[in-house]
Protein backbone atom coordinates (compact mmCIF):
# COMPACT_ATOMS: atom_id res chain seq x y z
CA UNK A 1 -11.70 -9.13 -13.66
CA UNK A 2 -14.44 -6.69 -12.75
CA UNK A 3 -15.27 -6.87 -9.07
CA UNK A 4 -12.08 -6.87 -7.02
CA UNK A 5 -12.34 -3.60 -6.00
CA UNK A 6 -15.27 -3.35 -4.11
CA UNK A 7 -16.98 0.12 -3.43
CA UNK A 8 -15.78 0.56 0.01
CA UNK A 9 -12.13 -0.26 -0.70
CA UNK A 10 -12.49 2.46 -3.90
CA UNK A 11 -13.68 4.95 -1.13
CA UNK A 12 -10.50 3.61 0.67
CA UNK A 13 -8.23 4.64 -2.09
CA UNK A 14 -9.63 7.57 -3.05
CA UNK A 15 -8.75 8.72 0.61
CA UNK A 16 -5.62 7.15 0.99
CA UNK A 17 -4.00 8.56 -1.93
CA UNK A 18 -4.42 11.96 -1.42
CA UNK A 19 -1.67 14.31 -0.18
CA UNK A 20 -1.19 14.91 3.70
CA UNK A 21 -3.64 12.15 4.26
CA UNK A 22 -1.61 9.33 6.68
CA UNK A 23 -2.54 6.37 8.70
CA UNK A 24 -4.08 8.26 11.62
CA UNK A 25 -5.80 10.45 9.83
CA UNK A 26 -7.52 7.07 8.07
CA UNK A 27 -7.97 5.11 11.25
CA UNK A 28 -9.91 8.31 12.90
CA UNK A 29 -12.31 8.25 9.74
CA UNK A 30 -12.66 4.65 10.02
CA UNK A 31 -13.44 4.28 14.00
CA UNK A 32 -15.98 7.29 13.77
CA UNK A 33 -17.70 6.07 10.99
CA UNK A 34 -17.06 2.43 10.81
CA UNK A 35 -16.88 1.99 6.97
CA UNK A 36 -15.45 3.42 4.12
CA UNK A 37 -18.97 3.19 2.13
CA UNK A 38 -22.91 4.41 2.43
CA UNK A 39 -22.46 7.85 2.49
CA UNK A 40 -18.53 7.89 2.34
CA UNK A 41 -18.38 11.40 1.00
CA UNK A 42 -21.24 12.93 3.29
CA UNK A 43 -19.54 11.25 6.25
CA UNK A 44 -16.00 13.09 4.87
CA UNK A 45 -17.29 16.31 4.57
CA UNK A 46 -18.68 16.04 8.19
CA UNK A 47 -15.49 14.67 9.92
CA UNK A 48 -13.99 17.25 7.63
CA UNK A 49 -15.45 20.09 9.06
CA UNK A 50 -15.05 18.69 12.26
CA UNK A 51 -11.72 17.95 12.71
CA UNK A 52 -10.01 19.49 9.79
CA UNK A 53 -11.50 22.55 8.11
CA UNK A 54 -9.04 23.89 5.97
CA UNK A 55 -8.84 20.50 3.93
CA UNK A 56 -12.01 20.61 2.92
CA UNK A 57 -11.56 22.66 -0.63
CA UNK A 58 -8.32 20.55 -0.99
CA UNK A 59 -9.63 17.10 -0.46
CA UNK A 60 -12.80 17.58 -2.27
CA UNK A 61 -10.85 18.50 -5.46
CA UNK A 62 -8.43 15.06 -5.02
CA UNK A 63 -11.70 12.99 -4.59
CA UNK A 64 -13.16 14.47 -8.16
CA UNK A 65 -9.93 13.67 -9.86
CA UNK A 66 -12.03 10.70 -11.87
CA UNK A 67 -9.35 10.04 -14.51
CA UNK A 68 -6.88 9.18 -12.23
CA UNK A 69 -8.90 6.80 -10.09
CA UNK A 70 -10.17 5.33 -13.36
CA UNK A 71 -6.72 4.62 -14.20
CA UNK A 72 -5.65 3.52 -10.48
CA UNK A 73 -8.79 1.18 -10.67
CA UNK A 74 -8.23 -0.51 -14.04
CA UNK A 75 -4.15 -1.19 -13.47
CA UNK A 76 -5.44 -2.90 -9.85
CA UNK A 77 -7.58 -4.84 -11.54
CA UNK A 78 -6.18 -5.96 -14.71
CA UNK A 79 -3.14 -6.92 -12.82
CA UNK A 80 -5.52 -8.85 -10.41
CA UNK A 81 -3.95 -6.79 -7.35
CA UNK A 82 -6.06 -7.58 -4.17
CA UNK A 83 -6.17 -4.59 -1.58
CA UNK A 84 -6.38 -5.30 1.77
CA UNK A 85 -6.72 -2.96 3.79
CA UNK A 86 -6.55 -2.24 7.65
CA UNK A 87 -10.12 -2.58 8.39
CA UNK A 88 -10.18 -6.26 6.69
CA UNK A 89 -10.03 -9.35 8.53
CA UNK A 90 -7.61 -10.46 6.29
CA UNK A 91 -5.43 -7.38 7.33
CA UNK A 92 -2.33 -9.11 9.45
CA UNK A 93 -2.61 -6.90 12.17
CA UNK A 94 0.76 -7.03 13.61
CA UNK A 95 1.26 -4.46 10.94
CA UNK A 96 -1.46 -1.50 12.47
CA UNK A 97 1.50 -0.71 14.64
CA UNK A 98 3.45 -0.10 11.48
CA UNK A 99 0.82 2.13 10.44
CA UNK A 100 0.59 0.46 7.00
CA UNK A 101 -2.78 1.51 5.91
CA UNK A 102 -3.30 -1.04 3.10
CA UNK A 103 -1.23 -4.45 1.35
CA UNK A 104 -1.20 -4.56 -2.05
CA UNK A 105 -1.17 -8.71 -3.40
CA UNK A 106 -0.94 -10.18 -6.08
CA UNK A 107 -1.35 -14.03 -5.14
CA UNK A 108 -1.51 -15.39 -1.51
CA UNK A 109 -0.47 -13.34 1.38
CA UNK A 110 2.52 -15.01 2.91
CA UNK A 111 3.55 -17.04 5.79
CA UNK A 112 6.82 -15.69 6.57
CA UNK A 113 7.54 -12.42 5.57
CA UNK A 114 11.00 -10.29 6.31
CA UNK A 115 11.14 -6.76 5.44
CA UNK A 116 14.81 -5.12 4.24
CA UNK A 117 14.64 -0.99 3.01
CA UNK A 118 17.86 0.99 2.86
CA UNK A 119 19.39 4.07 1.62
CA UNK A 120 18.80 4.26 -2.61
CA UNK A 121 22.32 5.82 -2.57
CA UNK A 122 23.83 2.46 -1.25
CA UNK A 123 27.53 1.60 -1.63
CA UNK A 124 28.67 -1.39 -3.74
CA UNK A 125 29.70 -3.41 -0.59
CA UNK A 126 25.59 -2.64 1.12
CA UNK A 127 24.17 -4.13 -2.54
CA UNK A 128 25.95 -7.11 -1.95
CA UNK A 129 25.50 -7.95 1.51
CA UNK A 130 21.47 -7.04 0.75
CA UNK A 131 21.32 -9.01 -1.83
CA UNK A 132 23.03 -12.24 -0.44
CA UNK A 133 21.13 -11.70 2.61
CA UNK A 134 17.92 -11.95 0.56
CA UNK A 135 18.91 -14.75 -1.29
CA UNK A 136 19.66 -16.79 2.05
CA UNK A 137 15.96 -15.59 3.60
CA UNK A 138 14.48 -16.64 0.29
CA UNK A 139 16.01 -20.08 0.23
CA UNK A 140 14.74 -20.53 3.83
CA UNK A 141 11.35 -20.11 2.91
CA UNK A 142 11.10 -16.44 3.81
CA UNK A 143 9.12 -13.63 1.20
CA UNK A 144 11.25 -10.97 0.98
CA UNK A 145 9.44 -7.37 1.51
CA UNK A 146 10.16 -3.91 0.27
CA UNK A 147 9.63 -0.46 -1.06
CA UNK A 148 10.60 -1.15 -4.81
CA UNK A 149 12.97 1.14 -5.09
CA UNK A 150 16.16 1.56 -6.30
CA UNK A 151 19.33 0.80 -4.13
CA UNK A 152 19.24 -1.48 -0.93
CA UNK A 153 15.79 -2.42 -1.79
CA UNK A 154 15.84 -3.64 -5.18
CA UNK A 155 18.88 -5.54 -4.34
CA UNK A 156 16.49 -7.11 -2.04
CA UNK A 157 14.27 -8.56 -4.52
CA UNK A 158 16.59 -9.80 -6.65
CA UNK A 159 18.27 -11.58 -3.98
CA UNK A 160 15.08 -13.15 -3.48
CA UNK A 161 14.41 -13.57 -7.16
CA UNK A 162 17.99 -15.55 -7.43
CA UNK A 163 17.12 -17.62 -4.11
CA UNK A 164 14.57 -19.33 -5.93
CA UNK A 165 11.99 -17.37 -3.10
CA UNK A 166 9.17 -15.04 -3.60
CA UNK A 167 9.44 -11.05 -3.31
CA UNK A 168 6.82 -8.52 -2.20
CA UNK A 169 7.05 -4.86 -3.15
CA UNK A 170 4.81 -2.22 -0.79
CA UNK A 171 3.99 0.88 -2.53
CA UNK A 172 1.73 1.39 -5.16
CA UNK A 173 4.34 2.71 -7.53
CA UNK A 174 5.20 -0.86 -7.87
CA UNK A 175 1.97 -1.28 -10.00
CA UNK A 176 3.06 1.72 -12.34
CA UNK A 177 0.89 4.27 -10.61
CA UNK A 178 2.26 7.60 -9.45
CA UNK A 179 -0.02 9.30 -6.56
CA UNK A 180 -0.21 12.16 -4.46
């Protein structure tokens, strides 16, 4: 399924996923430069310099980790994940003020989406009442959103799962790749 990932949405993830990189930090790159392709790197090192010195050394050495976006690249693809990220028309953008740099989809974005996270920690009684809450979104027609992780939101998906509904998971951890 070569050709999902385009170059600019590589570029994209390359920044993204590097450590003390956030959504503003993105956003700036992107309304200076208008694209995360053509010269992406000579562009970096500029606004770099410019705004940022002292991540140069650190965020040249993340971009040349090529093993790691090999791998990043290959599980996106071979699990036919689309990105979609801020810049894209696709992008719902309700969600820039969430400061959600990129969705992750496998399938069709949805309709109606509802978001539950909680506490990982959660008590027996919070499982429950996330879970059933789920389940009654998901049998209204409602995707269930969240982090993936263990607790209040996996209790989410499930609840979703046992609703008959559809579930969406956020990070890319959910795709079996650790970052940072």
């Amino acid at each position: 399924m070569a050709g999902l990932l385009t170059i600019e949405v590589k570029n994209f993830l390359k920044l993204s996923t590097a450590k003390g990189v956030g959504f503003k930090f993105i956003t700036r790159f992107y309304s200076e430069y208008k694209t995360f392709g053509g010269a992406f790197e000579e562009n970096l090192r500029e606004f770099l310099k410019k705004h940022l010195p002292k991540k140069v050394k650190e965020l040249q050495n993340h971009l040349q980790r090529e093993e790691f976006f090999k791998k990043l690249f290959t599980i996106l693809e071979k699990k036919k994940v689309k990105v979609i990220p801020f810049f894209s028309r696709e992008y719902p953008k309700k969600l820039l003020e969430w400061e959600i740099p990129a969705l992750y989809l496998i399938g069709k974005l949805p309709e109606r989406g509802f978001s539950i996270v909680g506490t990982r920690k959660a008590s027996k009684e919070g499982k429950k009442k996330a879970r059933e809450f789920a389940k009654g979104l998901a049998q209204n027609g409602f995707t269930v959103i969240s982090g993936g992780a263990s607790g209040i939101d996996l209790q989410a998906h499930l609840g979703a799962l046992e609703g008959g509904g559809k579930t969406g998971i956020r990070p890319l951890r959910a795709f079996g790749i650790a970052y940072g």
